[in-house]
Protein backbone atom coordinates (compact mmCIF):
# COMPACT_ATOMS: atom_id res chain seq x y z
CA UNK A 1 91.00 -41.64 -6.42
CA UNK A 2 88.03 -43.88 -5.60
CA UNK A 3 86.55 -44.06 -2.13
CA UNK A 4 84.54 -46.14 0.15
CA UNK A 5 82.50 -43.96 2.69
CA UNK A 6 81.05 -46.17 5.46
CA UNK A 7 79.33 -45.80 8.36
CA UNK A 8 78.03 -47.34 11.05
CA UNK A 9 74.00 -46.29 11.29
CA UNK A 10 71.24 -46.26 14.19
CA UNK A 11 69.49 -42.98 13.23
CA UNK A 12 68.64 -42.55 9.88
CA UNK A 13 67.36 -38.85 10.17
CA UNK A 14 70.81 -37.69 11.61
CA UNK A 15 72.24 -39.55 8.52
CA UNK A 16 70.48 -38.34 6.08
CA UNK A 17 70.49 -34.71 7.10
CA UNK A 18 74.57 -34.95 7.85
CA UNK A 19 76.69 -37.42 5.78
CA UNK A 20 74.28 -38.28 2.98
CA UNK A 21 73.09 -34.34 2.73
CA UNK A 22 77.09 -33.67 2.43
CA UNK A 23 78.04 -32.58 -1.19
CA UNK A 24 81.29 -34.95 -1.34
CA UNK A 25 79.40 -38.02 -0.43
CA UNK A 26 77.62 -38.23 -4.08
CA UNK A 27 81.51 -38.37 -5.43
CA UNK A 28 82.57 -41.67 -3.74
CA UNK A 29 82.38 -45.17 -5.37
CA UNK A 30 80.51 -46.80 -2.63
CA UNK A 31 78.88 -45.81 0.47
CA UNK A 32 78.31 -48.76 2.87
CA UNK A 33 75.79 -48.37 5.98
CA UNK A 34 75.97 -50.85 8.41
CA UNK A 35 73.11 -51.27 10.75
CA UNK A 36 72.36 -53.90 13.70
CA UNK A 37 76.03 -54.39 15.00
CA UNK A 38 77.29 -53.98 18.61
CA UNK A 39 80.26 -52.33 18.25
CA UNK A 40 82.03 -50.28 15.98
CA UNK A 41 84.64 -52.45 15.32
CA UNK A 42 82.64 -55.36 14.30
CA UNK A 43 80.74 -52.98 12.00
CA UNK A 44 83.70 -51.39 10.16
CA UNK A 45 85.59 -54.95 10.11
CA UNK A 46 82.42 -56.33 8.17
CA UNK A 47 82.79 -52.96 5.64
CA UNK A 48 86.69 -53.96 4.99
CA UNK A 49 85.05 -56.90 4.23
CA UNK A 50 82.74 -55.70 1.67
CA UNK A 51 84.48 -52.69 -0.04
CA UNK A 52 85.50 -52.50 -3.24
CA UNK A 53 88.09 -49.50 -3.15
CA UNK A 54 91.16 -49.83 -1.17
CA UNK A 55 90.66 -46.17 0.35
CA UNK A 56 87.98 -46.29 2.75
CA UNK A 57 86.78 -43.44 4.85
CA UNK A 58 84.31 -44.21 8.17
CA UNK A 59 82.87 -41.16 9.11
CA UNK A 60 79.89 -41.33 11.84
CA UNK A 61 76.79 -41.05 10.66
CA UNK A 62 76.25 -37.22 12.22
CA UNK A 63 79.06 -35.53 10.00
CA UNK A 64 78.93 -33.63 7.53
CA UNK A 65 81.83 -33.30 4.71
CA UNK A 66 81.35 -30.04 2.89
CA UNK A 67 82.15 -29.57 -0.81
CA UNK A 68 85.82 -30.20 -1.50
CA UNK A 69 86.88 -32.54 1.13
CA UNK A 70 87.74 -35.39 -0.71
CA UNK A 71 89.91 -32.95 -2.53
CA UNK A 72 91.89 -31.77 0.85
CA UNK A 73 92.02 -35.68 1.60
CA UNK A 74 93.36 -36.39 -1.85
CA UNK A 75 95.64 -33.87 -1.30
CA UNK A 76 96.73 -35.52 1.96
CA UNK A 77 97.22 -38.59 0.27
CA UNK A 78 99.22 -37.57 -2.48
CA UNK A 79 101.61 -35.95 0.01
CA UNK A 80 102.11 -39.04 2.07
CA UNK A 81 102.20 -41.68 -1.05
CA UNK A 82 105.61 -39.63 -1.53
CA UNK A 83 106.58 -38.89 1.94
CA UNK A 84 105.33 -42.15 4.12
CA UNK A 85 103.59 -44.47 1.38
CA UNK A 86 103.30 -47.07 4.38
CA UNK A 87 101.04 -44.26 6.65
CA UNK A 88 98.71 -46.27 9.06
CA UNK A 89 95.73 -44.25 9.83
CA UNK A 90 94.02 -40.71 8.49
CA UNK A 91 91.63 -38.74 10.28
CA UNK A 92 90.67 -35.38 11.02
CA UNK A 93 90.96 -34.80 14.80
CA UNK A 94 94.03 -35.94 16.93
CA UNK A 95 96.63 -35.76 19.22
CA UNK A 96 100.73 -35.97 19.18
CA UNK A 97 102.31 -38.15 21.60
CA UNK A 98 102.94 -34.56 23.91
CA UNK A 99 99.56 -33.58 24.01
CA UNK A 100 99.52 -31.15 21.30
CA UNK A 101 96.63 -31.41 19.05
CA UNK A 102 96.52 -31.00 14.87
CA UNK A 103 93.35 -30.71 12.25
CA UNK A 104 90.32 -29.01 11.78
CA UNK A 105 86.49 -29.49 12.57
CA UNK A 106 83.51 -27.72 13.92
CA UNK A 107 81.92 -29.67 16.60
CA UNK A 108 77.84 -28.48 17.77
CA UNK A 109 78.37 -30.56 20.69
CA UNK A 110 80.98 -27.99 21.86
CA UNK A 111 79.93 -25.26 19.89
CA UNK A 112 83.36 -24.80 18.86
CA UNK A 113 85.77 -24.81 16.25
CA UNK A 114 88.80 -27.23 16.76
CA UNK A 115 91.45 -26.59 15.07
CA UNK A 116 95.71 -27.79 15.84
CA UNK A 117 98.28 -26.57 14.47
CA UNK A 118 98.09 -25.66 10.61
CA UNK A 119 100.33 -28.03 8.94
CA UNK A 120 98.28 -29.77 5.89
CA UNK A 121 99.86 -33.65 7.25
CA UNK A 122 100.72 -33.78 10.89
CA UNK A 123 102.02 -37.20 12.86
CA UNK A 124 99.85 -38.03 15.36
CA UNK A 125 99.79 -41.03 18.41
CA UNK A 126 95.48 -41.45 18.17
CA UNK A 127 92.90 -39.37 16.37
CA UNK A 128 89.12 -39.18 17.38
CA UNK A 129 86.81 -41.43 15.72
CA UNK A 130 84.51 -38.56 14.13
CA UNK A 131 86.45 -39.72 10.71
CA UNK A 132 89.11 -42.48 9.99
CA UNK A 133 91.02 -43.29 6.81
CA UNK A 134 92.60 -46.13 5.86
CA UNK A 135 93.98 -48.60 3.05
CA UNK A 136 92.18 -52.27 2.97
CA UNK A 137 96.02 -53.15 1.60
CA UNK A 138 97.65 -51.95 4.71
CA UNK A 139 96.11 -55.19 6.27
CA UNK A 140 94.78 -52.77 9.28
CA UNK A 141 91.47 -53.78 11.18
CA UNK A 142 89.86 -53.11 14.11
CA UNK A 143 89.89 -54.67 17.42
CA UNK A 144 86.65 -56.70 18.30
CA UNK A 145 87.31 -57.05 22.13
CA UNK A 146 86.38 -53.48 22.07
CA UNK A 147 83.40 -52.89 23.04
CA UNK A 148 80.74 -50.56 21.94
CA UNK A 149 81.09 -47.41 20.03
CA UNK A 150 84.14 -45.64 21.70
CA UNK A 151 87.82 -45.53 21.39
CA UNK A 152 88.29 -47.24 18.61
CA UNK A 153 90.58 -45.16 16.73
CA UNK A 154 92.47 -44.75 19.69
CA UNK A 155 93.03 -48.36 19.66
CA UNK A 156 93.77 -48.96 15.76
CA UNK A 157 96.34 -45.69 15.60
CA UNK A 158 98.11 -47.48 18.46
CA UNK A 159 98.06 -50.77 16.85
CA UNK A 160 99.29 -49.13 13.85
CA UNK A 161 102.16 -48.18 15.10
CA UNK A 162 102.77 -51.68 16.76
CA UNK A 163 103.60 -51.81 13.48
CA UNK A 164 105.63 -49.43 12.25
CA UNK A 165 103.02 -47.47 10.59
CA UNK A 166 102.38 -43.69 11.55
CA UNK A 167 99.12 -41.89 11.77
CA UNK A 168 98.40 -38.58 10.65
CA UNK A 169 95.83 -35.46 11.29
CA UNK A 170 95.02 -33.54 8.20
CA UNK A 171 93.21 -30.40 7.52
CA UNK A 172 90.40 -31.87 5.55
CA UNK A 173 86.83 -29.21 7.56
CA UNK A 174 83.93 -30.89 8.37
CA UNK A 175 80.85 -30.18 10.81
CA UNK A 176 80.73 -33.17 13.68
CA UNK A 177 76.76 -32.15 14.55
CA UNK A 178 76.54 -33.64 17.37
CA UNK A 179 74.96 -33.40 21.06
CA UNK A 180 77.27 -32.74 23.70
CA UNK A 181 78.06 -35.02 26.42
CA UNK A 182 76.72 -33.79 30.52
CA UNK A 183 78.25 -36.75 32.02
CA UNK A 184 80.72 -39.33 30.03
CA UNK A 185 78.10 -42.80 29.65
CA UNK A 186 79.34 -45.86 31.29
CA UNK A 187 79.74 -47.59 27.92
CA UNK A 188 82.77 -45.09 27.72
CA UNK A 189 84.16 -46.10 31.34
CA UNK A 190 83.93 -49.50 29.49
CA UNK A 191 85.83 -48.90 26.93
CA UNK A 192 88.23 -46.45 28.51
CA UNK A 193 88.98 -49.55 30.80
CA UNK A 194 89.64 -51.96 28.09
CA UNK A 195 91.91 -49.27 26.48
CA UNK A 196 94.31 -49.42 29.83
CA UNK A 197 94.02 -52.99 30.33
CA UNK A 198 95.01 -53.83 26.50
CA UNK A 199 97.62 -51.14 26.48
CA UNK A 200 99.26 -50.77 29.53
CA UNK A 201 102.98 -50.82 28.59
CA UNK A 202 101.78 -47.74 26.41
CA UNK A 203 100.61 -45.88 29.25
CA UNK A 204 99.81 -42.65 29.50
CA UNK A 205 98.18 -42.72 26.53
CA UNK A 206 96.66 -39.24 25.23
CA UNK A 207 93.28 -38.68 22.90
CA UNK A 208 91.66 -36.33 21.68
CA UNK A 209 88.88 -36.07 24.42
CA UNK A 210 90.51 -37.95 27.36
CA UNK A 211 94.13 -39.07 28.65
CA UNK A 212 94.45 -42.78 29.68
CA UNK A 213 95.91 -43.80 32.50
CA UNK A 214 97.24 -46.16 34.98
CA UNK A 215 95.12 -44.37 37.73
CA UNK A 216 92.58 -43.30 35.73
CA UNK A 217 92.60 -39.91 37.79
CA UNK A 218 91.82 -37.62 34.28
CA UNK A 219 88.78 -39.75 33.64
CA UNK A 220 88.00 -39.66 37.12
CA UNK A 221 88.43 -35.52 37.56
CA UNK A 222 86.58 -34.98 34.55
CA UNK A 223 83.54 -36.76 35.43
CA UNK A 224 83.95 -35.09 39.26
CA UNK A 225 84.45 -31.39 38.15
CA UNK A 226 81.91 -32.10 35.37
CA UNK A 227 79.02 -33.53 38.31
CA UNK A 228 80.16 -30.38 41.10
CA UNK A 229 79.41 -27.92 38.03
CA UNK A 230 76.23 -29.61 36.90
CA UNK A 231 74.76 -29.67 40.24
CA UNK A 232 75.45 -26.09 41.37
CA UNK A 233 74.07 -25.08 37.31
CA UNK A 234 77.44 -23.95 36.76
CA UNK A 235 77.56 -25.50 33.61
CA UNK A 236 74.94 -24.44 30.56
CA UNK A 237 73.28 -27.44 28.79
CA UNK A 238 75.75 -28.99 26.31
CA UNK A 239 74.59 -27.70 22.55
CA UNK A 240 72.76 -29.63 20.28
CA UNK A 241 73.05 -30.98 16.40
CA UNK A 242 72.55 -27.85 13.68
CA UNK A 243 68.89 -28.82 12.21
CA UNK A 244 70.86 -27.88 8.80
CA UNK A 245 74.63 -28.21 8.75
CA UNK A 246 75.24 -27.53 5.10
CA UNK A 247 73.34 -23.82 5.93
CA UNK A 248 75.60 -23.86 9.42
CA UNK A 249 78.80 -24.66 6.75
CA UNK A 250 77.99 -20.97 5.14
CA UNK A 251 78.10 -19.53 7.96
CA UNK A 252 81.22 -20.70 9.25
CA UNK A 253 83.29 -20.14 6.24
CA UNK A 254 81.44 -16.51 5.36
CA UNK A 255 83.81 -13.38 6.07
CA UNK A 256 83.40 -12.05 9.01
């Protein structure tokens, strides 16, 4: 299969130590870096645009896909061009419409491996935008009203299924090396808001970090419980990126 890899870039030493350091990305067709946009969605919309293969994977610039992914996502694909050929929306991170998550990544910012429920291909309502997979001939794109650099896979799963096509998490590792978050910015209160204006007959609407809501009370309590624990040094300083993933990747996978 041939691949677009794209990403959208504003620090070119996290992307060159993460996603161009990763051993799969020398396998793809075409990587495409877009720089200088304002939002995500403009950025990826303009990499539809451009690509030359219909699968294209946008990954963010701080992961890192170890040797072998594109197999896993290959195998993923196979799977579904027999099961759902009309799937909307691949990624490797999300949640079902109960709540119950599915895939499999190590995240720094957490320190922590996430990992759902062990399935290969499992249906999904939204996945987290750490990696997103989809077909330029599905006719898919992203939503420019959003703005900035959150919940944008959120919004595309959902419109997805507007349209009758399902999205899926897959078990396809990689290493999200990433800083961790104290407080959630305001540029995610912005597009958290836009999220529960644009989908409100949807509501509740789970992701993988956050549920959305009429009230907004989860966003609301996180933020609270988060500043309480902060303040009183409850809470150690979120972890930082790996200054090596691919040496953090051994260790990971080494018996224990």
């Amino acid at each position: 299969m041939k691949w677009s890899l794209v990403s959208a870039v504003n620090n070119d030493e996290a992307l060159k130590s993460c996603l161009l350091s990763s051993p799969d990305a020398a396998s793809v067709a075409e990587i495409i870096l877009q720089r200088g946009f304002s939002s995500a969605a403009s950025a990826y919309n303009a990499a539809i645009q451009k690509a030359r293969c219909d699968l294209l994977v946008f990954a963010h610039q701080d992961v890192y896909l170890p040797g072998g992914w594109f197999s896993s996502v290959e195998k993923a694909v196979e799977l579904l061009s027999a099961k759902d050929p009309n799937w909307g929306i691949l990624g490797v991170w999300g949640v079902s419409s109960t709540g119950s998550r599915a895939g499999f990544l190590y995240c720094t910012g957490l320190g922590a491996t996430l990992e759902g429920n062990r399935a290969d291909v499992s249906e999904v309502l939204t996945l987290d935008e750490v990696v997103l997979i989809l077909r330029r001939s599905s006719g898919l794109s992203f939503d420019e009203k959003l703005p900035g650099f959150h919940m944008y896979g959120a919004d595309i799963c959902l419109a997805a299924r507007s349209k009758g096509m399902k999205c899926y998490a897959i078990r396809a590792f990689c290493i999200h090396n990433t800083n961790g978050y104290r407080m959630l910015p305001l540029a995610f209160w912005r597009a958290y808001l836009f999220m529960r204006k644009k989908w409100k007959s949807e509501l509740p609407v789970p992701t993988s970090c956050i549920l959305i809501s009429f009230w907004c009370w989860p966003m609301l309590r996180w933020n609270i419980v988060r500043g309480i624990n902060l303040l009183i040094g409850r809470d150690a300083p979120p972890a930082g990126p790996a200054p090596d993933p691919g040496r953090l990747h051994g260790v990971l996978v080494s018996p224990k």
